[in-house]
N, C-alpha and C. Protein backbone atom coordinates (compact mmCIF):
# COMPACT_ATOMS: atom_id res chain seq x y z
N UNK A 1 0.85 -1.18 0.00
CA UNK A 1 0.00 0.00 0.00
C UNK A 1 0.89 1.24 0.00
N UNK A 2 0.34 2.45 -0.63
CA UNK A 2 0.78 3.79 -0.49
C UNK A 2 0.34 4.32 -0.63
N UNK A 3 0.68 5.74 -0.83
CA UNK A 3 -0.02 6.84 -0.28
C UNK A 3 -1.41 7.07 -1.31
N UNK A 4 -0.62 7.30 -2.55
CA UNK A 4 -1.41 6.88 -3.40
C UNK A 4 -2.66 6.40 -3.56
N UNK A 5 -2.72 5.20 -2.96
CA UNK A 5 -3.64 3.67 -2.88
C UNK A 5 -4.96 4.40 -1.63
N UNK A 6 -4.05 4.45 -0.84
CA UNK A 6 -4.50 5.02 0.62
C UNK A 6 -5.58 6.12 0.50
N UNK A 7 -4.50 7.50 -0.50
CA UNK A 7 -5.36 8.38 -0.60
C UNK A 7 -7.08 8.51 -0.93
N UNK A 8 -6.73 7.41 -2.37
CA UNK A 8 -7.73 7.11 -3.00
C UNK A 8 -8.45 6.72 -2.11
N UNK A 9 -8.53 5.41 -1.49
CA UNK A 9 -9.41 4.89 -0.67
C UNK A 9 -10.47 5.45 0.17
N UNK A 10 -9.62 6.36 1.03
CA UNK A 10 -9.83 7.00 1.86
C UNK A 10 -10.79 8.41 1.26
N UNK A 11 -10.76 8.68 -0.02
CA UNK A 11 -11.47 9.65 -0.70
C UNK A 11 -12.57 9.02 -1.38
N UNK A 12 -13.00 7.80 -1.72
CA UNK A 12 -13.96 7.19 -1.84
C UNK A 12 -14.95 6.79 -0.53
N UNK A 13 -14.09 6.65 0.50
CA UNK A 13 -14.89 6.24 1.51
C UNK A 13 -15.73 7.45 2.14
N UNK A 14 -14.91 8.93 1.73
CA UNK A 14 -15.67 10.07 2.57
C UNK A 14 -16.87 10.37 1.51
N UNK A 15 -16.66 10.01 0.11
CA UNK A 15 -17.94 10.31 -0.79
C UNK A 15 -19.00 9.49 -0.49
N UNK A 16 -18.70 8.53 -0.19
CA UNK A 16 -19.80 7.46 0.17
C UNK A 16 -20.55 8.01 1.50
N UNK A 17 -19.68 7.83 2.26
CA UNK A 17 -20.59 8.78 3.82
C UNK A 17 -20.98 9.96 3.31
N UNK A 18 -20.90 10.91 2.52
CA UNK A 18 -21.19 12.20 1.85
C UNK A 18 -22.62 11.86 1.16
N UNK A 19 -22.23 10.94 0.45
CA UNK A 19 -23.54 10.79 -0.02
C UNK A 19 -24.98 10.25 0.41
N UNK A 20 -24.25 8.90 1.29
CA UNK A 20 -25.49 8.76 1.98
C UNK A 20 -26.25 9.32 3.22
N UNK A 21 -25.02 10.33 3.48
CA UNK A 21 -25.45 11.37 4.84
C UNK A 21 -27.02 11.84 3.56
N UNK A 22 -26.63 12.53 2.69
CA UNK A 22 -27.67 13.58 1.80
C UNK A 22 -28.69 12.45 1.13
N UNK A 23 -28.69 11.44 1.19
CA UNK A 23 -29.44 10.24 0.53
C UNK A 23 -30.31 9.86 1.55
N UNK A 24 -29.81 9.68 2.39
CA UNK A 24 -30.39 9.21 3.41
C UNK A 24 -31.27 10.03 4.85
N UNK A 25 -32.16 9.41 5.21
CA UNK A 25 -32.99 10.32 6.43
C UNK A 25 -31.97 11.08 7.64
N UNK A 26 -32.71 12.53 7.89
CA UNK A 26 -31.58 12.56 9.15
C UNK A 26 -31.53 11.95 10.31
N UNK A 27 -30.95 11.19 11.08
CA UNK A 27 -31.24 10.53 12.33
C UNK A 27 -30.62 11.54 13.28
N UNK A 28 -30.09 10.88 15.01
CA UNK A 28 -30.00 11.47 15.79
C UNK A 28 -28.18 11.11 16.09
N UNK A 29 -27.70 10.49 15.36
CA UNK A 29 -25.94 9.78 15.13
C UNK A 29 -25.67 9.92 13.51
N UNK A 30 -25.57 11.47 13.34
CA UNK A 30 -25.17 11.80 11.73
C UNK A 30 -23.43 11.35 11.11
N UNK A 31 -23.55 10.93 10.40
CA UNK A 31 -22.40 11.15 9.64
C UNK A 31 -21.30 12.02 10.14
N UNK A 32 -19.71 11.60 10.06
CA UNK A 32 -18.94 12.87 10.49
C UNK A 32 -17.87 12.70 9.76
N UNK A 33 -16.90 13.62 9.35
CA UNK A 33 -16.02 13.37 9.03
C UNK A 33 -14.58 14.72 9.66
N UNK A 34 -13.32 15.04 9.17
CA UNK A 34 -12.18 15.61 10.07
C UNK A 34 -11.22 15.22 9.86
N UNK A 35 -10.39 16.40 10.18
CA UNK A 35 -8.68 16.28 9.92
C UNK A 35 -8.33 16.40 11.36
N UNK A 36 -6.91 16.14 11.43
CA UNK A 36 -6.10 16.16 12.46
C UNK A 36 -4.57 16.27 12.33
N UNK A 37 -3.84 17.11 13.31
CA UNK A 37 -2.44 17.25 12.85
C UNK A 37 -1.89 16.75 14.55
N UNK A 38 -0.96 16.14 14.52
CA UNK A 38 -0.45 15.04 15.70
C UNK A 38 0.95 15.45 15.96
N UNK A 39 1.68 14.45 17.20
CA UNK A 39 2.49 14.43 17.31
C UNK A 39 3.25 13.41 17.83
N UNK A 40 3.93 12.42 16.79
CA UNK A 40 4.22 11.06 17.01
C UNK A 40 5.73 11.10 17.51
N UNK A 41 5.90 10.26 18.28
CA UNK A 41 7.18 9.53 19.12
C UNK A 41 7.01 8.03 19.11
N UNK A 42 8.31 7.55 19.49
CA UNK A 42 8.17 6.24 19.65
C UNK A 42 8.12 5.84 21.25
N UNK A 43 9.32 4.84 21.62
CA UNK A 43 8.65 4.38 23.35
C UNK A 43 10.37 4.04 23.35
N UNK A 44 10.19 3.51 25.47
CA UNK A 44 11.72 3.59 25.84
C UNK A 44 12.10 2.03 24.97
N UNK A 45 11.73 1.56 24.24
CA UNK A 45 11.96 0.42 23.85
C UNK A 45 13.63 0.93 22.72
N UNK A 46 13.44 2.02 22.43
CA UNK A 46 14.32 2.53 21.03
C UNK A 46 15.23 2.54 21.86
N UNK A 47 15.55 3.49 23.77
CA UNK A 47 16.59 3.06 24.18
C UNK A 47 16.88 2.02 24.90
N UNK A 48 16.12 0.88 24.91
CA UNK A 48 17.00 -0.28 25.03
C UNK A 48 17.42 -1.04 24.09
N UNK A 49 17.49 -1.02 22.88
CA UNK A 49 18.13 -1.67 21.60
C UNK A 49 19.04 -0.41 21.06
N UNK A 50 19.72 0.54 22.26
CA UNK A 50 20.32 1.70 21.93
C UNK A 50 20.09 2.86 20.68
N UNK A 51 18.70 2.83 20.64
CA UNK A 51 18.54 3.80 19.42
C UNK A 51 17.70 4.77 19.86
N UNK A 52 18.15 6.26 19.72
CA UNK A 52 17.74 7.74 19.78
C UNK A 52 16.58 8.00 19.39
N UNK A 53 15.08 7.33 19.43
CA UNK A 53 14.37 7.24 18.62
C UNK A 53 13.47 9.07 18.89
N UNK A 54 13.39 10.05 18.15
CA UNK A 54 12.80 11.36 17.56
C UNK A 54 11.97 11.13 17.07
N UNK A 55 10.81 11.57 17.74
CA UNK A 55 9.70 11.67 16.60
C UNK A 55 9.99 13.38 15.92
N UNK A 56 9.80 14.21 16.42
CA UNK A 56 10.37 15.25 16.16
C UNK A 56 9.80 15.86 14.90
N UNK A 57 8.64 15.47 14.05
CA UNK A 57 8.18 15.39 13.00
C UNK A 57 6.65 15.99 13.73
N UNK A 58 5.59 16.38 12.55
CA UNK A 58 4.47 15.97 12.44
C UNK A 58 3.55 14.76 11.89
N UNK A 59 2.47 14.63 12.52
CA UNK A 59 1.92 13.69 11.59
C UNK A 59 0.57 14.33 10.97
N UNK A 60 -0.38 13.67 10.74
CA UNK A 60 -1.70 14.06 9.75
C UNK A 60 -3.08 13.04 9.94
N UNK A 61 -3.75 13.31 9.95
CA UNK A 61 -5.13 12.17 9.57
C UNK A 61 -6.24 13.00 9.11
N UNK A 62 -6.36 12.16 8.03
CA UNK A 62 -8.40 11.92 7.66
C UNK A 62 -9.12 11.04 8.14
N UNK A 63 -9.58 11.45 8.71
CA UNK A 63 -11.10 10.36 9.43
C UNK A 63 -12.35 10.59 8.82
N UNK A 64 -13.37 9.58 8.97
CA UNK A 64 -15.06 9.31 8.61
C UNK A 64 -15.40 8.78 9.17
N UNK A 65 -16.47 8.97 10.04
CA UNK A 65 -17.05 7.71 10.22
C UNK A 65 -18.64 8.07 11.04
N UNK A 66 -19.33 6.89 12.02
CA UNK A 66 -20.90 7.16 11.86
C UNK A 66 -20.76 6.41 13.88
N UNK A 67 -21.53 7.14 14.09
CA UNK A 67 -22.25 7.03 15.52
C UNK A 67 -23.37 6.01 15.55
N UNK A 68 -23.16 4.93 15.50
CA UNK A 68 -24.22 3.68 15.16
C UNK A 68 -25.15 3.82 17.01
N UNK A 69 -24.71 4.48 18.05
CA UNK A 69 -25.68 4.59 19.02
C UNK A 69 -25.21 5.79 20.01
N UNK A 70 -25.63 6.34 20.90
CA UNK A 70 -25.15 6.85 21.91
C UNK A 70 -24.08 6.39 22.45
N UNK A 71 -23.39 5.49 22.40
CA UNK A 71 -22.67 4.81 23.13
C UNK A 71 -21.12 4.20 22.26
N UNK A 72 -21.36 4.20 20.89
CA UNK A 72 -20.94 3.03 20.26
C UNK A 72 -20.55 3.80 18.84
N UNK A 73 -19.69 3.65 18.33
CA UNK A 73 -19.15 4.30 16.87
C UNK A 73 -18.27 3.49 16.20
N UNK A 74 -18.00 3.82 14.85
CA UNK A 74 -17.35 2.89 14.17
C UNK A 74 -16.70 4.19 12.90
N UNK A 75 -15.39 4.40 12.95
CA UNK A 75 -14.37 5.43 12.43
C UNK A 75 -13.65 4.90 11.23
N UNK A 76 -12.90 5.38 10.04
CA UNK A 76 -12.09 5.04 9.36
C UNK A 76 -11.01 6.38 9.14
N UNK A 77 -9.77 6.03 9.52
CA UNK A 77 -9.14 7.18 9.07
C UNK A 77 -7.54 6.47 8.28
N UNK A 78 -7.16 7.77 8.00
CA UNK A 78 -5.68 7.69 6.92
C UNK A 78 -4.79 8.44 7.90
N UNK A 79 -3.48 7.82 7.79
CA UNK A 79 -2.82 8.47 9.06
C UNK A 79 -1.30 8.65 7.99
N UNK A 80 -0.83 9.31 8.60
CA UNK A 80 0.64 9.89 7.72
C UNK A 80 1.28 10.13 9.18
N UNK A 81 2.22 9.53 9.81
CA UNK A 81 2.65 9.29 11.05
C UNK A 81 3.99 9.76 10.86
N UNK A 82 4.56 10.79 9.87
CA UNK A 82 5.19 11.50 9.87
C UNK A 82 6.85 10.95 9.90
N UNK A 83 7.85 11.35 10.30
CA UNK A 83 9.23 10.52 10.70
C UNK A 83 9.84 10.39 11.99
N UNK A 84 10.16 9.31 11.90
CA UNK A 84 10.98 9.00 13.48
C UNK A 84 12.30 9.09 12.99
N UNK A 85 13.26 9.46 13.99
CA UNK A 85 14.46 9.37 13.50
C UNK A 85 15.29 8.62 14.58
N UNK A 86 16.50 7.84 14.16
CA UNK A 86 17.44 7.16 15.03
C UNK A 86 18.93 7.93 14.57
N UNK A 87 19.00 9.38 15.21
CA UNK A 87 21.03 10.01 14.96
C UNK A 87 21.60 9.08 15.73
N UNK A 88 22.67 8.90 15.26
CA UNK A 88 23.65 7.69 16.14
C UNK A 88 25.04 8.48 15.53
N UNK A 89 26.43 8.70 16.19
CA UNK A 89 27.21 9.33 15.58
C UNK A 89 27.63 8.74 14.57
N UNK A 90 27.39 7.56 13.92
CA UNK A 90 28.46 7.30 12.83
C UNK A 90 27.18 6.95 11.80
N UNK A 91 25.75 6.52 12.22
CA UNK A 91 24.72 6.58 10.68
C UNK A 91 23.29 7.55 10.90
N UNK A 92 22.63 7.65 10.21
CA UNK A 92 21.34 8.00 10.30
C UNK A 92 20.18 7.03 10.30
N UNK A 93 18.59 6.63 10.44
CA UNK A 93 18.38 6.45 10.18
C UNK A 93 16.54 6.77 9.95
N UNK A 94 15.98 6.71 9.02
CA UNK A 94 14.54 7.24 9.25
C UNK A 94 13.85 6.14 9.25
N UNK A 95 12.26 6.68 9.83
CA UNK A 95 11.42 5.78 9.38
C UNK A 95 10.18 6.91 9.12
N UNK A 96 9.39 6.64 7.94
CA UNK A 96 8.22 7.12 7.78
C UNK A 96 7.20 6.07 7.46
N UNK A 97 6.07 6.20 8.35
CA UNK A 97 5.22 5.27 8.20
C UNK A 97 3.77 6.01 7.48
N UNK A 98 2.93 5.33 7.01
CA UNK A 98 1.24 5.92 7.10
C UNK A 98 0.46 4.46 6.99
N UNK A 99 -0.97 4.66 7.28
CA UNK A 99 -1.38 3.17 7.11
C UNK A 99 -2.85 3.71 7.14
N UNK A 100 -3.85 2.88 6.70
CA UNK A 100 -5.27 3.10 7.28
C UNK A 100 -5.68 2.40 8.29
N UNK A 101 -6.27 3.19 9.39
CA UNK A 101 -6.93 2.63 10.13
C UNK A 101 -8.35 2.44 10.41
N UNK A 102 -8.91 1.14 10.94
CA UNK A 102 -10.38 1.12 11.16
C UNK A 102 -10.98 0.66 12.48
N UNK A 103 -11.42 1.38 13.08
CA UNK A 103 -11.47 1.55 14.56
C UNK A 103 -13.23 1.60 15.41
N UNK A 104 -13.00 1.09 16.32
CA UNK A 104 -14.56 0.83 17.10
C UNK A 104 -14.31 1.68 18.14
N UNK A 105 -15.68 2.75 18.09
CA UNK A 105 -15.23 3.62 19.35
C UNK A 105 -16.64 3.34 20.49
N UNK A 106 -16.24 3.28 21.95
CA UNK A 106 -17.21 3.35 22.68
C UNK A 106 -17.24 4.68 23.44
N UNK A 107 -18.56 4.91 23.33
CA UNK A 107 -18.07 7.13 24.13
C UNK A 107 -19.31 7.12 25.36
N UNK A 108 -18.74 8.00 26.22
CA UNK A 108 -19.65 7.98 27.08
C UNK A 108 -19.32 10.17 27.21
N UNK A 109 -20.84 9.77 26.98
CA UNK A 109 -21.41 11.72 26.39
C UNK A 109 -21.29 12.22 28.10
N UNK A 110 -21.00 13.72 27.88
CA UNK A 110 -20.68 14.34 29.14
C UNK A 110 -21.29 15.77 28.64
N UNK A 111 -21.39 16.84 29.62
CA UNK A 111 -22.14 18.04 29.67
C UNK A 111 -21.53 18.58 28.39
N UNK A 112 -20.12 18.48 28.00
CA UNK A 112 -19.46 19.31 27.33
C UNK A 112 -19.43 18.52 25.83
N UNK A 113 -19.52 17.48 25.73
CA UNK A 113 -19.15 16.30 24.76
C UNK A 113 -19.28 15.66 25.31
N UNK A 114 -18.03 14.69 25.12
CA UNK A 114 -18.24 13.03 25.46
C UNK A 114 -16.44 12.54 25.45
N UNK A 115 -16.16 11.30 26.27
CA UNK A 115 -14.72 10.81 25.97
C UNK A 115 -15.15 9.28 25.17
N UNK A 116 -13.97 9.15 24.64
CA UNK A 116 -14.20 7.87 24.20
C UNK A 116 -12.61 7.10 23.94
N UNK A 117 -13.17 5.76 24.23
CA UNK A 117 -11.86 4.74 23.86
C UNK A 117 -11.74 4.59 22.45
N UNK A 118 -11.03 3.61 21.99
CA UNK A 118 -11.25 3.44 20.38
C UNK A 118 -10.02 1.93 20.42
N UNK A 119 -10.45 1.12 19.54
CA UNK A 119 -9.83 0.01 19.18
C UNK A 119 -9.90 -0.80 17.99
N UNK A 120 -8.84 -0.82 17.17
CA UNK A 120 -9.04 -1.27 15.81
C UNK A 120 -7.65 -1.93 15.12
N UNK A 121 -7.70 -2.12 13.64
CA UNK A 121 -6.56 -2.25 13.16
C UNK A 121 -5.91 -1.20 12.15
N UNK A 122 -4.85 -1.49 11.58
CA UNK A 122 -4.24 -0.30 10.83
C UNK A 122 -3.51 -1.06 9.82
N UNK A 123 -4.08 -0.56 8.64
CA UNK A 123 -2.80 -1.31 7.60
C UNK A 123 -2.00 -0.67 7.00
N UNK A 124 -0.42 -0.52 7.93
CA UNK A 124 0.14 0.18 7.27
C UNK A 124 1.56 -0.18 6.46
N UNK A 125 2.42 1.14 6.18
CA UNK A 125 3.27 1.04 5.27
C UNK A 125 4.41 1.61 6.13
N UNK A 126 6.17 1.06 6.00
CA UNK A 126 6.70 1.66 6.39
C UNK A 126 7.80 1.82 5.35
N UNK A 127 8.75 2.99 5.23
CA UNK A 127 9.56 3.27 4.61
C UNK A 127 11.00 3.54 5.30
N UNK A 128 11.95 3.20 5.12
CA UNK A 128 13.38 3.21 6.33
C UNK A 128 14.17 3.46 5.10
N UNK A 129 15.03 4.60 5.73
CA UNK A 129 16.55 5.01 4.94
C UNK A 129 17.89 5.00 5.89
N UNK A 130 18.42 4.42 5.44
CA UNK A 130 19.72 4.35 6.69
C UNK A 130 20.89 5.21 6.01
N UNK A 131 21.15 6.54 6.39
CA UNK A 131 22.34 6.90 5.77
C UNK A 131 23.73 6.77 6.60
N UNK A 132 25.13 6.14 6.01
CA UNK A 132 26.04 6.47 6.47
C UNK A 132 27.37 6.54 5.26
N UNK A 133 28.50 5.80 4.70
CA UNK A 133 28.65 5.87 3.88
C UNK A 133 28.34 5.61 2.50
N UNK A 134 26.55 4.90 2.61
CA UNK A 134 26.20 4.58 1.62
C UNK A 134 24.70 5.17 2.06
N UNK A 135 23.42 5.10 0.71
CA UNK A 135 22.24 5.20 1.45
C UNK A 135 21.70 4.31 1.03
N UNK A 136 20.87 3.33 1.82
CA UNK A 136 20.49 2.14 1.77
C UNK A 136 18.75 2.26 2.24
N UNK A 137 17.67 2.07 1.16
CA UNK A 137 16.28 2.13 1.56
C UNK A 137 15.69 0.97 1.41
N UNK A 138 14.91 0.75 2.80
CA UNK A 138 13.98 -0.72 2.52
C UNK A 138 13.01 -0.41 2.88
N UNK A 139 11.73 -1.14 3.10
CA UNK A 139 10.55 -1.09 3.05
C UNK A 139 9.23 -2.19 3.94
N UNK A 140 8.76 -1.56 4.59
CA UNK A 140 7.99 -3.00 5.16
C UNK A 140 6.55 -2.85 5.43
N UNK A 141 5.20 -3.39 5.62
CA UNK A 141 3.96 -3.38 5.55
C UNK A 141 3.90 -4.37 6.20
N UNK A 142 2.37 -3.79 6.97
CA UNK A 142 1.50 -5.56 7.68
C UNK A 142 0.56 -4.54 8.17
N UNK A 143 -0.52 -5.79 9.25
CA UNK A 143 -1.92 -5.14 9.65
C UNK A 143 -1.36 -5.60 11.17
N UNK A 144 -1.39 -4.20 12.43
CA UNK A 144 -1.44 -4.71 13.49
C UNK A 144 -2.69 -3.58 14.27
N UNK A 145 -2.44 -4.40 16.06
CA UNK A 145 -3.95 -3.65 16.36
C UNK A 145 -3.39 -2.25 17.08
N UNK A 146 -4.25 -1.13 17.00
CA UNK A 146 -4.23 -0.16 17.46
C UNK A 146 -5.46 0.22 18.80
N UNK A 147 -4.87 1.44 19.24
CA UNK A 147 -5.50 1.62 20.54
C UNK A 147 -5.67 2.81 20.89
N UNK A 148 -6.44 3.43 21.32
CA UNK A 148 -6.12 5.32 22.00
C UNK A 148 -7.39 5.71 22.82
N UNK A 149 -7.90 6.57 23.01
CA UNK A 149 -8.46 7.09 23.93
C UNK A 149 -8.74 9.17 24.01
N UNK A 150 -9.27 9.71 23.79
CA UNK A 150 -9.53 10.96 23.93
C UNK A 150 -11.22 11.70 24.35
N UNK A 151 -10.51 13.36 24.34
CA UNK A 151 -11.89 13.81 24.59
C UNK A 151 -12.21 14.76 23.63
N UNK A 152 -14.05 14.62 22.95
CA UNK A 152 -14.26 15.49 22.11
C UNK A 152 -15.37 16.48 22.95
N UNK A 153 -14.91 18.12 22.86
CA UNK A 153 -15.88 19.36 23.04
C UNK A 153 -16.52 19.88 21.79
N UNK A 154 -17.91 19.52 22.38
CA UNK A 154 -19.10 19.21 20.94
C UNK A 154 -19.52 20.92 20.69
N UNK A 155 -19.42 21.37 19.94
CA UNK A 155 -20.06 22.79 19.36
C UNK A 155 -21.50 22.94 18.48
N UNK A 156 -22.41 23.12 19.26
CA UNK A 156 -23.36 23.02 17.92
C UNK A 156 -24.00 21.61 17.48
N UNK A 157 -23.59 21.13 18.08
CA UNK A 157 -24.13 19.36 17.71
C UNK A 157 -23.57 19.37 16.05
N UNK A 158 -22.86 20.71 15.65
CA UNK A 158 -22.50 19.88 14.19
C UNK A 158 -21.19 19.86 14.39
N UNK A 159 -20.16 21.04 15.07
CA UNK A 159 -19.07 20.36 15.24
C UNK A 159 -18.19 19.70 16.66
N UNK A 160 -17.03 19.18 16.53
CA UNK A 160 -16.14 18.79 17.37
C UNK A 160 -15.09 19.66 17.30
N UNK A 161 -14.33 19.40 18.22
CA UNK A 161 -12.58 19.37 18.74
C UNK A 161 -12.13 18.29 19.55
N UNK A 162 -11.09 17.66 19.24
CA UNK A 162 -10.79 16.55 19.84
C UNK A 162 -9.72 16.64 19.95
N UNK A 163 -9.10 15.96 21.52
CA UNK A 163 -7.84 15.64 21.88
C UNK A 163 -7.74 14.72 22.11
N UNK A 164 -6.69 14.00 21.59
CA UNK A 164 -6.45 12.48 21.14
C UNK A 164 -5.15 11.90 21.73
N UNK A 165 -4.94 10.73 22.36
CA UNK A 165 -4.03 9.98 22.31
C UNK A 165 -4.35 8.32 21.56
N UNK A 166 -3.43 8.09 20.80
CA UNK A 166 -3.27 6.68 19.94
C UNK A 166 -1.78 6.06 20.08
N UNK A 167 -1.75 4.65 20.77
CA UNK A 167 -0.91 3.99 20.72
C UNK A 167 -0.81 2.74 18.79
N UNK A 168 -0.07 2.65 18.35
CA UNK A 168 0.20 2.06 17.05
C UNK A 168 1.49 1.16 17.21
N UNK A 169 0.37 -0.41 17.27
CA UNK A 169 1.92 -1.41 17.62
C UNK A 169 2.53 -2.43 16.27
N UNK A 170 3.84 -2.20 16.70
CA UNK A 170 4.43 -2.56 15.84
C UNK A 170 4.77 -2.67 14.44
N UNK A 171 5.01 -1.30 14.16
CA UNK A 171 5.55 -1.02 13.28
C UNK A 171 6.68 -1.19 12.62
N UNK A 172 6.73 -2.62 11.78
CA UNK A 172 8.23 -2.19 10.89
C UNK A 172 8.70 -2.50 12.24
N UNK A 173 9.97 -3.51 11.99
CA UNK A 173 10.88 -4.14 12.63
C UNK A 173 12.84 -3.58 12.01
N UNK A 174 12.76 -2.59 10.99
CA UNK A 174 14.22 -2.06 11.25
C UNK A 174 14.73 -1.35 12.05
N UNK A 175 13.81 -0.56 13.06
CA UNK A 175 14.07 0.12 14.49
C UNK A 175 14.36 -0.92 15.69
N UNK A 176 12.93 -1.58 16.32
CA UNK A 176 13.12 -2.40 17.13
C UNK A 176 13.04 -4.00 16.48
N UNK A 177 13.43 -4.62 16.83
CA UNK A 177 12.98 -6.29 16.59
C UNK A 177 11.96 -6.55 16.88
N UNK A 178 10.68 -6.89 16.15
CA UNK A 178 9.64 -7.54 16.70
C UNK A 178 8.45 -6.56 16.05
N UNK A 179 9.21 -5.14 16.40
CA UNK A 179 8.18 -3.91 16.03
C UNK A 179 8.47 -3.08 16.73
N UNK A 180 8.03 -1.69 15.92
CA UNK A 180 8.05 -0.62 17.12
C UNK A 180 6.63 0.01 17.31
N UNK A 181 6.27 0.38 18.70
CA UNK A 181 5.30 1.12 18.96
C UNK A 181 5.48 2.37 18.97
N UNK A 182 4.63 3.23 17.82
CA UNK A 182 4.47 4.60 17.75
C UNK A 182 2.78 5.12 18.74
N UNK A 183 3.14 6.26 19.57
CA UNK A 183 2.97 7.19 20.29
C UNK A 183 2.32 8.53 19.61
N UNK A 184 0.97 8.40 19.31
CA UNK A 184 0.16 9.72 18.82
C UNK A 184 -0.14 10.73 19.45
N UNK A 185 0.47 12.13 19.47
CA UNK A 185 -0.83 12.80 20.64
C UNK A 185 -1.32 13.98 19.24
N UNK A 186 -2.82 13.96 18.92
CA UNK A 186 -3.53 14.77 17.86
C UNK A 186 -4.38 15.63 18.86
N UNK A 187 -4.56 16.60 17.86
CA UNK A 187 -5.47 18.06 17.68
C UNK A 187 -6.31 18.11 17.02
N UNK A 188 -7.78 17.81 16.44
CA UNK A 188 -7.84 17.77 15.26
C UNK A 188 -9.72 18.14 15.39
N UNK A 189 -10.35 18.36 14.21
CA UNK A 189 -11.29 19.31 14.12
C UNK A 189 -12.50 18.57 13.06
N UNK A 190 -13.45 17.86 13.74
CA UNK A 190 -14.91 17.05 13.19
C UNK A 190 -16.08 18.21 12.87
N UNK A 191 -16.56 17.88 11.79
CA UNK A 191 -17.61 18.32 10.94
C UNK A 191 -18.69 17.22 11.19
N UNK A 192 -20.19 18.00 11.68
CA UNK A 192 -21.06 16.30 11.41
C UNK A 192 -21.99 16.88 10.45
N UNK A 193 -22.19 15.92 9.52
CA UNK A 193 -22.87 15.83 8.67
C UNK A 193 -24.50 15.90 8.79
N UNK A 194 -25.71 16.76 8.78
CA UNK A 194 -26.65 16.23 8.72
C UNK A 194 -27.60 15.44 7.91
């Protein structure tokens, strides 16, 4: 997968909720969709396999998705998780990941909004450049599960603001062995559809 692939996807999936938001009757759990701009790190895992791991980057997301009850939601977003870096004095090395994710949220509504958990998978892509006297790029993909938790302050019943934390495990094994877990903290701004 890439960005490409991703993009697309992810731009078919918001026409579809677009459309059947306007196709369809209004209920009382409308349609939503939103961007978000983040801030990814990795975990102390980078320094125990001695690597400097920087997130030091931004990241990005598109999300969609539908409020199937008071209680209960179901999200799709595109994530661009920006670069981690490993300086070491004698190489460099990056990683840039993005992947889609598809996620089950349970929320419990409060005076102001509501918080909610969220749990799903992510299929993503990773890209690694190692520079030192040579530059050497490889590449790796898979589907693992994701996790996070935040709070949204509801405006208007049409929009949000949300503050987000998302854990993302195991990513790409040229950092850590096994995988590395990337560390989300987002900002990011929901439209609901009536």
């Amino acid at each position: 997968m890439n960005v490409k692939i991703s993009a697309v996807i992810v731009s078919g999936v918001l026409l579809l909720l677009v459309s059947a938001a306007h196709a369809g009757q209004q209920d009382d759990n409308p349609l939503y969709f939103g961007f978000g701009i983040g801030f990814p790190g990795s975990d102390e895992e980078c320094d125990y396999y001695g690597y400097n791991c920087d997130g030091g980057d931004t990241s990005f997301k598109m999300y969609a998705g539908k409020r199937l009850h008071e209680n209960f939601g179901v999200e799709i977003s595109f994530q661009d998780l920006g670069k981690i870096r490993d300086d070491n004095p004698t190489f460099s090395t990056t990683a840039e990941s993005e992947g889609i994710n598809l996620s089950l949220h349970g929320i419990i509504p409060v005076g102001l909004g509501y918080f909610y958990g969220k749990a799903g998978y992510m299929l993503w892509d990773t890209k690694y450049k190692r520079l030192d006297t040579t530059v050497t790029t490889t590449k790796d993909d898979g589907a693992d599960f994701t996790y996070g938790m935040g709070f949204a302050f509801l405006f208007d019943d049409k929009y949000d603001f949300r503050v987000e934390f998302e854990r993302l495990n195991e990513l790409g094994d040229d950092f850590i062995p096994g995988g590395s877990f990337v560390t989300v903290f987002t900002l990011s701004g929901t439209v609901y559809i009536d």
